[in-house]
C-alpha atoms as a PDB file:
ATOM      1  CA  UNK A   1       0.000   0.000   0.000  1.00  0.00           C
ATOM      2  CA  UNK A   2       1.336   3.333  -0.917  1.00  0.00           C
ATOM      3  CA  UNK A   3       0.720   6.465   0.918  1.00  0.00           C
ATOM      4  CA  UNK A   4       0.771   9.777  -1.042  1.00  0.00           C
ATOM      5  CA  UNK A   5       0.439  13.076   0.560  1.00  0.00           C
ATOM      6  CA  UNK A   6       1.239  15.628  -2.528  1.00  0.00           C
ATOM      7  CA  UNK A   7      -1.565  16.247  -4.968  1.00  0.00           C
ATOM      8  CA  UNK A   8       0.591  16.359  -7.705  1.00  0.00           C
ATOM      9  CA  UNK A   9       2.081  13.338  -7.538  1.00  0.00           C
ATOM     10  CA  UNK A  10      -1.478  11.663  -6.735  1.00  0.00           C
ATOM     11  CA  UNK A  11      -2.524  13.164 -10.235  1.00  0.00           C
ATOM     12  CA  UNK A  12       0.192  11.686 -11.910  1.00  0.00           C
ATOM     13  CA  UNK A  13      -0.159   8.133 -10.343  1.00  0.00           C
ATOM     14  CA  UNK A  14      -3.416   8.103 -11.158  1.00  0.00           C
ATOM     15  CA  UNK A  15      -3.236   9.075 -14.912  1.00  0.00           C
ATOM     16  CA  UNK A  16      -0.234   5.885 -15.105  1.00  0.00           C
ATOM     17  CA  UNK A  17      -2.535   3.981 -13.278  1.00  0.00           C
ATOM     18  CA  UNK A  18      -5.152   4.923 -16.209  1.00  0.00           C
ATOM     19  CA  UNK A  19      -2.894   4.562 -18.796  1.00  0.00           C
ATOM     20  CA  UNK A  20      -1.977   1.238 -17.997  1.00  0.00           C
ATOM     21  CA  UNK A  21      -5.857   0.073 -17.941  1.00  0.00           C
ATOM     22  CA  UNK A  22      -6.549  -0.019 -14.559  1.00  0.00           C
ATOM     23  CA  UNK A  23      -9.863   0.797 -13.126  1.00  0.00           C
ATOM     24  CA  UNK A  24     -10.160   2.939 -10.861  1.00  0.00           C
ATOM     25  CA  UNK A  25     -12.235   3.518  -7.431  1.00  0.00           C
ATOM     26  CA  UNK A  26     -12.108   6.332  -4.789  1.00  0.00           C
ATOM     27  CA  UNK A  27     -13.732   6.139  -1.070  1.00  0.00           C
ATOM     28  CA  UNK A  28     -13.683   9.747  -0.166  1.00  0.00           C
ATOM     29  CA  UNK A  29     -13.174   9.758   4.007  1.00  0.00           C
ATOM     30  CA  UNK A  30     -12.429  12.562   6.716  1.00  0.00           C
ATOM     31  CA  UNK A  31     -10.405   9.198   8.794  1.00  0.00           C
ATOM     32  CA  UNK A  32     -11.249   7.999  12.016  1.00  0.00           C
ATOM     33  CA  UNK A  33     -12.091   5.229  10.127  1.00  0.00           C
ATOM     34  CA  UNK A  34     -14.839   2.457  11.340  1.00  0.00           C
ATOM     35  CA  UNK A  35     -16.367  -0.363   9.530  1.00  0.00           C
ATOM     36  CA  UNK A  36     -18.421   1.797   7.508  1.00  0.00           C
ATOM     37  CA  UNK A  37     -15.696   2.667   5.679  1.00  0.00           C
ATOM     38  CA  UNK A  38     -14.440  -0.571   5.428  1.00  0.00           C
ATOM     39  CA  UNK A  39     -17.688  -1.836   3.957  1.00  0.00           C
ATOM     40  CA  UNK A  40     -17.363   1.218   1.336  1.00  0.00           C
ATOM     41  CA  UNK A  41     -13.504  -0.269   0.498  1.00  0.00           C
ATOM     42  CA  UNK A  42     -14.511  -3.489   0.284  1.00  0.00           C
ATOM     43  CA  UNK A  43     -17.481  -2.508  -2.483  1.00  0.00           C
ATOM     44  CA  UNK A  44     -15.060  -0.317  -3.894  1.00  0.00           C
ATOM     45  CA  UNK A  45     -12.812  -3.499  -4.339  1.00  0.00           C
ATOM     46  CA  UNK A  46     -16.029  -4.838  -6.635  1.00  0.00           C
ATOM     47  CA  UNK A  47     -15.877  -2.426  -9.004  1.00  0.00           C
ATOM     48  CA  UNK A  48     -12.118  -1.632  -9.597  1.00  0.00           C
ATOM     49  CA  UNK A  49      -8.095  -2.905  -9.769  1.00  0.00           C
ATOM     50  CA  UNK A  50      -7.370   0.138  -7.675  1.00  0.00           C
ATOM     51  CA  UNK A  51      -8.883   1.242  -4.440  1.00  0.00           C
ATOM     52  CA  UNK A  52      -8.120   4.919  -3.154  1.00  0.00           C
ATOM     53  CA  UNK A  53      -8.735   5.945  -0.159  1.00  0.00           C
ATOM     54  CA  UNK A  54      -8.781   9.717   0.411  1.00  0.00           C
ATOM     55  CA  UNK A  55      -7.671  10.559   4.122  1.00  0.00           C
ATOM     56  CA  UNK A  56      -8.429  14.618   4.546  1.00  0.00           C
ATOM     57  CA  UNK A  57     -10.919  16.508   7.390  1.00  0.00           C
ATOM     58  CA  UNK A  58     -11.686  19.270   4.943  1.00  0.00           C
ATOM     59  CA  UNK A  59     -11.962  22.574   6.862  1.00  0.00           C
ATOM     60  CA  UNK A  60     -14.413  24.444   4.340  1.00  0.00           C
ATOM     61  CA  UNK A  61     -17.103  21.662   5.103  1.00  0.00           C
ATOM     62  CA  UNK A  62     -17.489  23.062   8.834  1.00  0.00           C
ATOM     63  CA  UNK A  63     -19.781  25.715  10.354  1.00  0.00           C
ATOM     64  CA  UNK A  64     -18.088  28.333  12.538  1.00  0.00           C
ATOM     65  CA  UNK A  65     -19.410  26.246  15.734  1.00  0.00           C
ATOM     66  CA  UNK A  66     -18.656  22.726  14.488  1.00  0.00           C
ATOM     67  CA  UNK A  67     -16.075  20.321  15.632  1.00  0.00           C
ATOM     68  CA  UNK A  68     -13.295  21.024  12.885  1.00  0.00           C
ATOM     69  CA  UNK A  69     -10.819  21.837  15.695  1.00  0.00           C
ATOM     70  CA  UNK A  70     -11.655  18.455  17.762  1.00  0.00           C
ATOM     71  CA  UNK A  71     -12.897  15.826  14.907  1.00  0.00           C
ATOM     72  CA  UNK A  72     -10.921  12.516  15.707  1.00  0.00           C
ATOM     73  CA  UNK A  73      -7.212  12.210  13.676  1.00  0.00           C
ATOM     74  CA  UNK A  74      -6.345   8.936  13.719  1.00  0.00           C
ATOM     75  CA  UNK A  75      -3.976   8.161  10.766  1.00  0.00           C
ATOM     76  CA  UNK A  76      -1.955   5.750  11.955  1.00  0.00           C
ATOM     77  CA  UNK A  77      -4.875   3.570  13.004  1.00  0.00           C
ATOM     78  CA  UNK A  78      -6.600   4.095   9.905  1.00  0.00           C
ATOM     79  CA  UNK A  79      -3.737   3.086   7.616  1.00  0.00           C
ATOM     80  CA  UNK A  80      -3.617   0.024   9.619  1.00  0.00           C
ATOM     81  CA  UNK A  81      -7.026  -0.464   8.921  1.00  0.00           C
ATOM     82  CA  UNK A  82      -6.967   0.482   4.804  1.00  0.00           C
ATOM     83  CA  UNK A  83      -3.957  -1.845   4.849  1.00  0.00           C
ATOM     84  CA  UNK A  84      -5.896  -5.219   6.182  1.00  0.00           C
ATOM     85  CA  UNK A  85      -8.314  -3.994   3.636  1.00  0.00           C
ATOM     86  CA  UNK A  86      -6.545  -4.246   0.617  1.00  0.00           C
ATOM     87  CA  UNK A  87      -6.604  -1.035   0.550  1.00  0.00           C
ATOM     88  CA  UNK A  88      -3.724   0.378  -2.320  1.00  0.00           C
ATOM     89  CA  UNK A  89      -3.252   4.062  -1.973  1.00  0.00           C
ATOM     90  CA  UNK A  90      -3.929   6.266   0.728  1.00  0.00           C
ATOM     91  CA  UNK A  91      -4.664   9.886  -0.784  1.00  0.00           C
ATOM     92  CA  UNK A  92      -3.472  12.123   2.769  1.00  0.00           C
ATOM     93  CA  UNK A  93      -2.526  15.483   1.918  1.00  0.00           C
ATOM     94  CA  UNK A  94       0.117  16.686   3.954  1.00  0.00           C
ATOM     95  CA  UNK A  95      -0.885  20.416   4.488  1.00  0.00           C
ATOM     96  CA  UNK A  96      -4.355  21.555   3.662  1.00  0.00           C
ATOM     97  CA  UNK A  97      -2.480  23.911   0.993  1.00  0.00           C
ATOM     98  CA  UNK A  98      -1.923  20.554  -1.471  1.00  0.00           C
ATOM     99  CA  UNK A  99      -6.106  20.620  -1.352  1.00  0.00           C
ATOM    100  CA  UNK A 100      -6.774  24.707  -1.116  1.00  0.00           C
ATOM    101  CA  UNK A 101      -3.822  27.089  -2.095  1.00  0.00           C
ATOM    102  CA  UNK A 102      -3.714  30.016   0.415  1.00  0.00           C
ATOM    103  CA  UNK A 103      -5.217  32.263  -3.014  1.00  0.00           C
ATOM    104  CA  UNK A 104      -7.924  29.974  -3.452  1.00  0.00           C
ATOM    105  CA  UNK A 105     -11.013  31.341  -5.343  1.00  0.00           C
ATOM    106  CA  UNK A 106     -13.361  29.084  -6.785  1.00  0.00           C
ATOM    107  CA  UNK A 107     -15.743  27.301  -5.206  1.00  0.00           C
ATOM    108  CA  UNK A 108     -18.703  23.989  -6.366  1.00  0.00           C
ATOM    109  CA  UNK A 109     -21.640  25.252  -5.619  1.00  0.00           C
ATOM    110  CA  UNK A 110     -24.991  23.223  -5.456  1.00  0.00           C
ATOM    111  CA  UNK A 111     -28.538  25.107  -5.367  1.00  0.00           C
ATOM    112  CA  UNK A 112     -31.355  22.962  -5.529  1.00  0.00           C
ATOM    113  CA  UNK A 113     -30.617  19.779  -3.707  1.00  0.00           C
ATOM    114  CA  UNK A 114     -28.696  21.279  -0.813  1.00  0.00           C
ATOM    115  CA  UNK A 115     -31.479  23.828  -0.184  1.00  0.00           C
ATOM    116  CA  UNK A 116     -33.097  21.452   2.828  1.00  0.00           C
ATOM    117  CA  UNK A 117     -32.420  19.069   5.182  1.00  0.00           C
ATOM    118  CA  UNK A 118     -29.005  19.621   6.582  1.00  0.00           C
ATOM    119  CA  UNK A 119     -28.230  22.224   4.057  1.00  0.00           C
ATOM    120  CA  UNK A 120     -30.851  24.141   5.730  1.00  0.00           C
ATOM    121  CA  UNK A 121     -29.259  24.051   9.375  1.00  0.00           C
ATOM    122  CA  UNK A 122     -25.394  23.985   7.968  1.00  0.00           C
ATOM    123  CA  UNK A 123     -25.017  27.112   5.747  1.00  0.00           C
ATOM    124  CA  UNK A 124     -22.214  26.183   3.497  1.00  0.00           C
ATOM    125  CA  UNK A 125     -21.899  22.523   4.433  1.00  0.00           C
ATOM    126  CA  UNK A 126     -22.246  21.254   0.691  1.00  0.00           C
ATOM    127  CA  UNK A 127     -20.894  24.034  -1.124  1.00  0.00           C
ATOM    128  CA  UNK A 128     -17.528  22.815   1.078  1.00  0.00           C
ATOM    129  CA  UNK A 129     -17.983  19.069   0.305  1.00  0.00           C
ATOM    130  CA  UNK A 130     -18.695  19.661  -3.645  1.00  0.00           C
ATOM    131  CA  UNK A 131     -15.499  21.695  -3.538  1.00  0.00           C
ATOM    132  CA  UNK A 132     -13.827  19.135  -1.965  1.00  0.00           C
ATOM    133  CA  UNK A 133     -15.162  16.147  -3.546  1.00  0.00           C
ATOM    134  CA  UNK A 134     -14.307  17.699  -6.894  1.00  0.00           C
ATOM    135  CA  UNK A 135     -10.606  18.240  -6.192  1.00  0.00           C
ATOM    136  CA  UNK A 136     -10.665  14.514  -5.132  1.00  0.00           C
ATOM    137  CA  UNK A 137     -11.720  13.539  -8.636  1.00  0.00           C
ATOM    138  CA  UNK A 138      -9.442  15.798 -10.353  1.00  0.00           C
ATOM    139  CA  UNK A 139      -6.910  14.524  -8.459  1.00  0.00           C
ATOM    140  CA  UNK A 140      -7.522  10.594  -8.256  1.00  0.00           C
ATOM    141  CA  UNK A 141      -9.127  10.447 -11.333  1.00  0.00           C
ATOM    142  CA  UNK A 142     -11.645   7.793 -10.149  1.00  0.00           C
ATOM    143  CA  UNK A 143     -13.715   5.633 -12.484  1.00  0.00           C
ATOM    144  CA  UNK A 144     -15.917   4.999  -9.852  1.00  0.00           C
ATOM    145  CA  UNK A 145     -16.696   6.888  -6.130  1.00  0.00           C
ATOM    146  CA  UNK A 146     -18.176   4.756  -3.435  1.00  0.00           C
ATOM    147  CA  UNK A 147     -20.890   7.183  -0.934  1.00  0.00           C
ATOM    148  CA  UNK A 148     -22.546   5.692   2.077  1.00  0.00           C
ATOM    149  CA  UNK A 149     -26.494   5.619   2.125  1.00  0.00           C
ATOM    150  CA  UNK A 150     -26.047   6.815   5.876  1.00  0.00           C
ATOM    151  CA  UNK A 151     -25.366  10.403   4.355  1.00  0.00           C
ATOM    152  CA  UNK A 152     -28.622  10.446   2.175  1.00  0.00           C
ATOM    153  CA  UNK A 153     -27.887  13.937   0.619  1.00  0.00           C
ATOM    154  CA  UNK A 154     -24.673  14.210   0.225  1.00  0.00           C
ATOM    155  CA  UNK A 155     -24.850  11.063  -1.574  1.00  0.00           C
ATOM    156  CA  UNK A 156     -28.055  12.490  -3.959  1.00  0.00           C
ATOM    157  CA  UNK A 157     -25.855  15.992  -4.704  1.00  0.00           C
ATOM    158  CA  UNK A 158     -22.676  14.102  -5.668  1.00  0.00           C
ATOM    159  CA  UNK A 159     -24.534  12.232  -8.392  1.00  0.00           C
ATOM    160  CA  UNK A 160     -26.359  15.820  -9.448  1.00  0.00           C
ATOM    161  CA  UNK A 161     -22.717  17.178  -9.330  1.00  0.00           C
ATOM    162  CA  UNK A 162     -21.053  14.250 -11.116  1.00  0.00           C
ATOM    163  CA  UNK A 163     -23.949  14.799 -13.706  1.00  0.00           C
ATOM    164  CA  UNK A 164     -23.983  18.419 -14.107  1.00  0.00           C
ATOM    165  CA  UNK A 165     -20.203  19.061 -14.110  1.00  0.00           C
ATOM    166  CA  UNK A 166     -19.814  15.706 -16.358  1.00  0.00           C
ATOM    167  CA  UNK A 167     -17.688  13.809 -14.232  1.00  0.00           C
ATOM    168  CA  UNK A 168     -16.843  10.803 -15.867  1.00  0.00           C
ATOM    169  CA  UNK A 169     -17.244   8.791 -12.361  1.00  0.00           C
ATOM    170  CA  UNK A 170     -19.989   6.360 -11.546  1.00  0.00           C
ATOM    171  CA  UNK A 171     -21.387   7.056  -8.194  1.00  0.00           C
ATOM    172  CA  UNK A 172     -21.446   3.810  -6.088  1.00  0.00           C
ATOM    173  CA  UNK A 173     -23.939   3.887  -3.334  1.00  0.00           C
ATOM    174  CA  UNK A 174     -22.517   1.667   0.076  1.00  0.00           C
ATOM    175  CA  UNK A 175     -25.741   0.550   1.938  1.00  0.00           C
ATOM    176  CA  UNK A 176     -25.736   1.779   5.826  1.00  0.00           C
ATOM    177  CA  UNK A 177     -23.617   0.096   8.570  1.00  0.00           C
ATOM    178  CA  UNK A 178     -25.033  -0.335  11.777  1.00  0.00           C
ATOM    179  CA  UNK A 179     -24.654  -1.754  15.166  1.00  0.00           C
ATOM    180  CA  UNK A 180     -26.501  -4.868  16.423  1.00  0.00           C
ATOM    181  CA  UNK A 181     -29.027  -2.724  17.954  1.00  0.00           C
ATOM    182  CA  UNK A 182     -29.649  -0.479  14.988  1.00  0.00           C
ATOM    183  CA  UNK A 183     -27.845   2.805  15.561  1.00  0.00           C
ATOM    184  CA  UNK A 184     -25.886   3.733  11.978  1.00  0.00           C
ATOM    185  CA  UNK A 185     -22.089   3.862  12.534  1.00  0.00           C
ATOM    186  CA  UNK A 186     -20.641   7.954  12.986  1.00  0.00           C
ATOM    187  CA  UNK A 187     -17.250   9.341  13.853  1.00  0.00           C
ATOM    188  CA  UNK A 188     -19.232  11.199  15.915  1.00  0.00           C
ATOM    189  CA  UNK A 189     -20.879   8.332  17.987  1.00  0.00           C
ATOM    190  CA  UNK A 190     -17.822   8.282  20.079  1.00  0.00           C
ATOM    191  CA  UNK A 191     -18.996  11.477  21.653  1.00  0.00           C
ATOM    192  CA  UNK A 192     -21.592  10.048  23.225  1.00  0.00           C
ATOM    193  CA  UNK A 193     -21.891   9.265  27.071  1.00  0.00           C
ATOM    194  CA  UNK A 194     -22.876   6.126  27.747  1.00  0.00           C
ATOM    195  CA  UNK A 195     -26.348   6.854  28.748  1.00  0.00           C
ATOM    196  CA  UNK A 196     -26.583   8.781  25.289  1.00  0.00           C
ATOM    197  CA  UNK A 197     -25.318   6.136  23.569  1.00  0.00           C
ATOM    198  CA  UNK A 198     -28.488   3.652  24.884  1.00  0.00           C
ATOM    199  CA  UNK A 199     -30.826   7.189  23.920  1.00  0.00           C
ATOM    200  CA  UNK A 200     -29.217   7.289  20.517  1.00  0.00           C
ATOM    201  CA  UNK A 201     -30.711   3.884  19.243  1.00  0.00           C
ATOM    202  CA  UNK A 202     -34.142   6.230  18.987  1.00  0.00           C
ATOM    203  CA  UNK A 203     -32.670   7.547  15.267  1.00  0.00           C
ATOM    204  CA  UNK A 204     -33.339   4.029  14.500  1.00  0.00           C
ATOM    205  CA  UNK A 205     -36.266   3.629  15.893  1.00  0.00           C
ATOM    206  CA  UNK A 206     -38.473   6.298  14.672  1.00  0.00           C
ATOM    207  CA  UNK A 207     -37.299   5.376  11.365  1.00  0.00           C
ATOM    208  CA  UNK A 208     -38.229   1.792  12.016  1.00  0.00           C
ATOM    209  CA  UNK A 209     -41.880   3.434  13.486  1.00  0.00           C
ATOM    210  CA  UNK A 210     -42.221   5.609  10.000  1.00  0.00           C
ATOM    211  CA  UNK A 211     -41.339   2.046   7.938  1.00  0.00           C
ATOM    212  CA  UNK A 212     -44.117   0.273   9.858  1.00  0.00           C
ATOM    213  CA  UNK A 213     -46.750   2.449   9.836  1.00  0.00           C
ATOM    214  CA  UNK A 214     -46.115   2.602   5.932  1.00  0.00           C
ATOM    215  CA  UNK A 215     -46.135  -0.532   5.484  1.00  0.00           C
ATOM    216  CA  UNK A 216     -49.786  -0.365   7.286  1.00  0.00           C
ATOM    217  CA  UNK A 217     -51.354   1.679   4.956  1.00  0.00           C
ATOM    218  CA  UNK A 218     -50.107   5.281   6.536  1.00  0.00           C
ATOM    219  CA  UNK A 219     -49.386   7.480   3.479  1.00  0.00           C
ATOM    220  CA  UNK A 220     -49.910  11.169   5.493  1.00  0.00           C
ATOM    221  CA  UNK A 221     -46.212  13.031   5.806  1.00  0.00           C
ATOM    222  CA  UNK A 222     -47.239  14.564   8.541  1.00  0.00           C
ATOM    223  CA  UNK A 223     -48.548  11.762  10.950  1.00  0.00           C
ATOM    224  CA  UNK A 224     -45.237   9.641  10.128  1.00  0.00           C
ATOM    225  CA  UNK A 225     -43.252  12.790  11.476  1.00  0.00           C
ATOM    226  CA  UNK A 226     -45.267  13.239  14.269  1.00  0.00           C
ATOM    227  CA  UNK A 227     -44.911   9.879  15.196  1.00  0.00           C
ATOM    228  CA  UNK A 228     -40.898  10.064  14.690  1.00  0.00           C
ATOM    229  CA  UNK A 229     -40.842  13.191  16.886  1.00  0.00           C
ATOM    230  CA  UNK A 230     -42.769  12.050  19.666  1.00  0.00           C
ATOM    231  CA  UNK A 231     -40.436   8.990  19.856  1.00  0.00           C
ATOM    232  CA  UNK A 232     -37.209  11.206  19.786  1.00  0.00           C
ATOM    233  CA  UNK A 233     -38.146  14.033  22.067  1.00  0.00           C
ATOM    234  CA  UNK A 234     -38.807  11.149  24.697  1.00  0.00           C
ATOM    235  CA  UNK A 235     -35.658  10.995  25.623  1.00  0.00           C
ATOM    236  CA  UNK A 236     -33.944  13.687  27.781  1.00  0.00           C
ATOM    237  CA  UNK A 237     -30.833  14.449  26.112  1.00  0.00           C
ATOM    238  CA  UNK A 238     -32.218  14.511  22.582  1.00  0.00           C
ATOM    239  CA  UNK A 239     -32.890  18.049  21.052  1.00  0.00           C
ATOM    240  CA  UNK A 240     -34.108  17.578  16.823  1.00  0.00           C
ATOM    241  CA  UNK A 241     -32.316  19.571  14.315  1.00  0.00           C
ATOM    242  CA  UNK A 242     -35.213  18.409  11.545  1.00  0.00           C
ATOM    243  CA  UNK A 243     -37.462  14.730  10.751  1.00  0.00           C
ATOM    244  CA  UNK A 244     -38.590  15.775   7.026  1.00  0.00           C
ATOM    245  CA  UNK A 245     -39.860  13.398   4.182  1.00  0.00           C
ATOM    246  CA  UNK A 246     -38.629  14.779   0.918  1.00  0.00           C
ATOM    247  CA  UNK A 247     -39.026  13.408  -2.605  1.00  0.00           C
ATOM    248  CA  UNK A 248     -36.253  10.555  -3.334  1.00  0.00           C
ATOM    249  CA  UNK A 249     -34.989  12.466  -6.193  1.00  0.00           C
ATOM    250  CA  UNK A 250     -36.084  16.133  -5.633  1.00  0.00           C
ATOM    251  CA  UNK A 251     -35.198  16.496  -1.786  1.00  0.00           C
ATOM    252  CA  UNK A 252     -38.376  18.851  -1.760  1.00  0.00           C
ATOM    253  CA  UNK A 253     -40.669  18.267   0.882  1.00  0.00           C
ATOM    254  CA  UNK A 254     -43.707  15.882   0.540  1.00  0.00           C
ATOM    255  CA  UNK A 255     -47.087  17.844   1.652  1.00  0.00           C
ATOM    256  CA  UNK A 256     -49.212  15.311   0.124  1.00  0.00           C
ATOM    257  CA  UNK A 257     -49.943  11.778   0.466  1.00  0.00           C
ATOM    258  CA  UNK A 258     -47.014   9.671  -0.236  1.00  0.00           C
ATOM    259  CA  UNK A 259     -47.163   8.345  -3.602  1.00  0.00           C
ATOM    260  CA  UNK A 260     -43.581   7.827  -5.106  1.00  0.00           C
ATOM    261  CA  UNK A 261     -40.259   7.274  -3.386  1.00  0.00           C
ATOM    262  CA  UNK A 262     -39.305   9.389  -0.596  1.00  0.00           C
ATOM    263  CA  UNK A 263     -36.781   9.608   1.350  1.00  0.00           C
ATOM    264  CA  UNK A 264     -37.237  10.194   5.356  1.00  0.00           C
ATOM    265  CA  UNK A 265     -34.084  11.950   6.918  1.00  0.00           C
ATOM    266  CA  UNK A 266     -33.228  13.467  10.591  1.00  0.00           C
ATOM    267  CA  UNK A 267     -31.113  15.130  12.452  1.00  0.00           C
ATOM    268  CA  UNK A 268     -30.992  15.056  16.271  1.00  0.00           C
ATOM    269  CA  UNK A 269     -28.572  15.881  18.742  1.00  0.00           C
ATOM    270  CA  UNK A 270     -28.019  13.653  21.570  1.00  0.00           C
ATOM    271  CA  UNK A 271     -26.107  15.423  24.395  1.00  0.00           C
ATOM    272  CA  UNK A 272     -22.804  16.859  22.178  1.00  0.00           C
ATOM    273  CA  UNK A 273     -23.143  14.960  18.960  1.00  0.00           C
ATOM    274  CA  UNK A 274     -25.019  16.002  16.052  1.00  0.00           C
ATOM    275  CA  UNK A 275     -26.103  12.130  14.323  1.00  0.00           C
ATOM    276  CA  UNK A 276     -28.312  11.875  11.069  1.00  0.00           C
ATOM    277  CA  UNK A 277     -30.231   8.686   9.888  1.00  0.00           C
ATOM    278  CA  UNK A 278     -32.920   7.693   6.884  1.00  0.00           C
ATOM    279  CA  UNK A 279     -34.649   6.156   4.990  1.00  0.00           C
ATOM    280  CA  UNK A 280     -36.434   5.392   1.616  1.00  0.00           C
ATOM    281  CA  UNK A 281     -40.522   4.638   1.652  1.00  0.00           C
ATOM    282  CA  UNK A 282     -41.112   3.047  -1.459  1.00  0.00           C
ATOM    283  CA  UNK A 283     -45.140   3.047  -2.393  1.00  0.00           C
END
């Protein structure tokens, strides 16, 4: 396994690499790896000779309050981990100049998809991860990127962006990871107090509730959310960023009767940690 930390030189590996036929994948990560990721590397591993993993906590994707400063760097444990995964190149830039040079200007910005949801509560969130996501290609040259489902719109506005810009990248969806008792795995989890921890599994949950009483017949929006919030706000160290059911494809919110796919998505605090969760309702 090779570990590259100058953009340059990851540009030119990756255009030999393509030159000499190989296929290409990228698993975009911010570290602190978990298995997750791993299940992203090993699909990634499906649908290519090379696997790249991209190693970078990208400082433009943070709000002013967020946890840039604190999120978990853990390098050395995660190219232990990419190694016993096959893993064959680590992309981890060694200053955040090789990503952002200290005149940067120019800037991926999304304005339809990213308008709700948590584009709605984190100004400037996905203007920083298109930015970032489309250096990554640039640089690694993927044929294909691997997303998790966990992150619902991030992974909807990086196939609008790989669309609209013309990326020639497939956009691999990696189905959520979770623990045995349902809560979806998060960098962030590790934030949480024990107690919070055992309060946390109510992401789940409601989503399970929402599921069921679909599956029943239940096609009102707003009685599935109301159902998801009173479940959440139960617990005393929750406080809910959003619960919204937006159409699969549009993100726009569903006001009517559920008739076609949509997606159900929330965010909810519990004690320090901001966690997000969905899920698809298919009619």
């Amino acid at each position: 396994m090779k570990v590259i930390t100058h953009s340059p030189e990851m540009q030119q590996t990756a255009l030999a690499l393509r030159a000499a036929g190989r296929r290409l994948a990228l698993v975009p990560t911010m570290g602190n790896l978990h298995a997750g990721h791993l299940a992203l590397v090993r699909l990634a591993k499906q649908h290519a000779d090379v696997v790249i993993v991209s190693i970078f906590v990208n400082p433009t994707q943070f709000g002013p309050n967020e946890d840039f400063q604190t999120y978990p760097r853990t390098f050395e444990a995660d190219r232990a981990q990419c190694a016993a995964a096959g893993v064959d190149i680590i992309f981890y830039p060694a200053d955040v100049s090789e990503i952002y040079p200290a005149d940067a200007s120019i800037t991926v910005v999304e304005s339809a998809l990213s308008q709700t949801l948590c584009g709605a509560s984190r100004p400037g969130h996905f203007t920083g991860v298109c930015t970032v996501v489309a250096k990554l290609f640039n640089l690694t040259l993927p044929h294909v990127a691997v997303f998790g489902e966990k992150d619902g719109q991030q992974l909807r506005i990086m196939r609008r962006m790989a669309r609209d810009l013309h990326f020639p990248v497939e956009i691999i969806a990696g189905p959520t990871v979770r623990e045995q008792d349902g809560l979806a795995l998060s960098s962030r989890n590790q934030y949480l107090t024990p107690a919070q921890r055992a309060q946390a599994t109510c992401l789940r949950r409601a989503l399970t509730e929402a599921e069921q009483r679909f599956a029943a017949g239940e096609r009102n929006p707003q009685c599935l959310i109301t159902a998801m919030w009173n479940l959440i706000a139960a617990e005393p160290d929750t406080r809910i960023d959003y619960i919204a059911i937006v159409d699969d494809e549009t993100l726009a919110p569903v006001l009517e009767p559920i008739t076609r796919p949509a997606l159900v998505a929330l965010a909810v605090w519990v004690g320090q940690p901001r966690l997000i969760d969905n899920t698809v309702l298919r009619p």
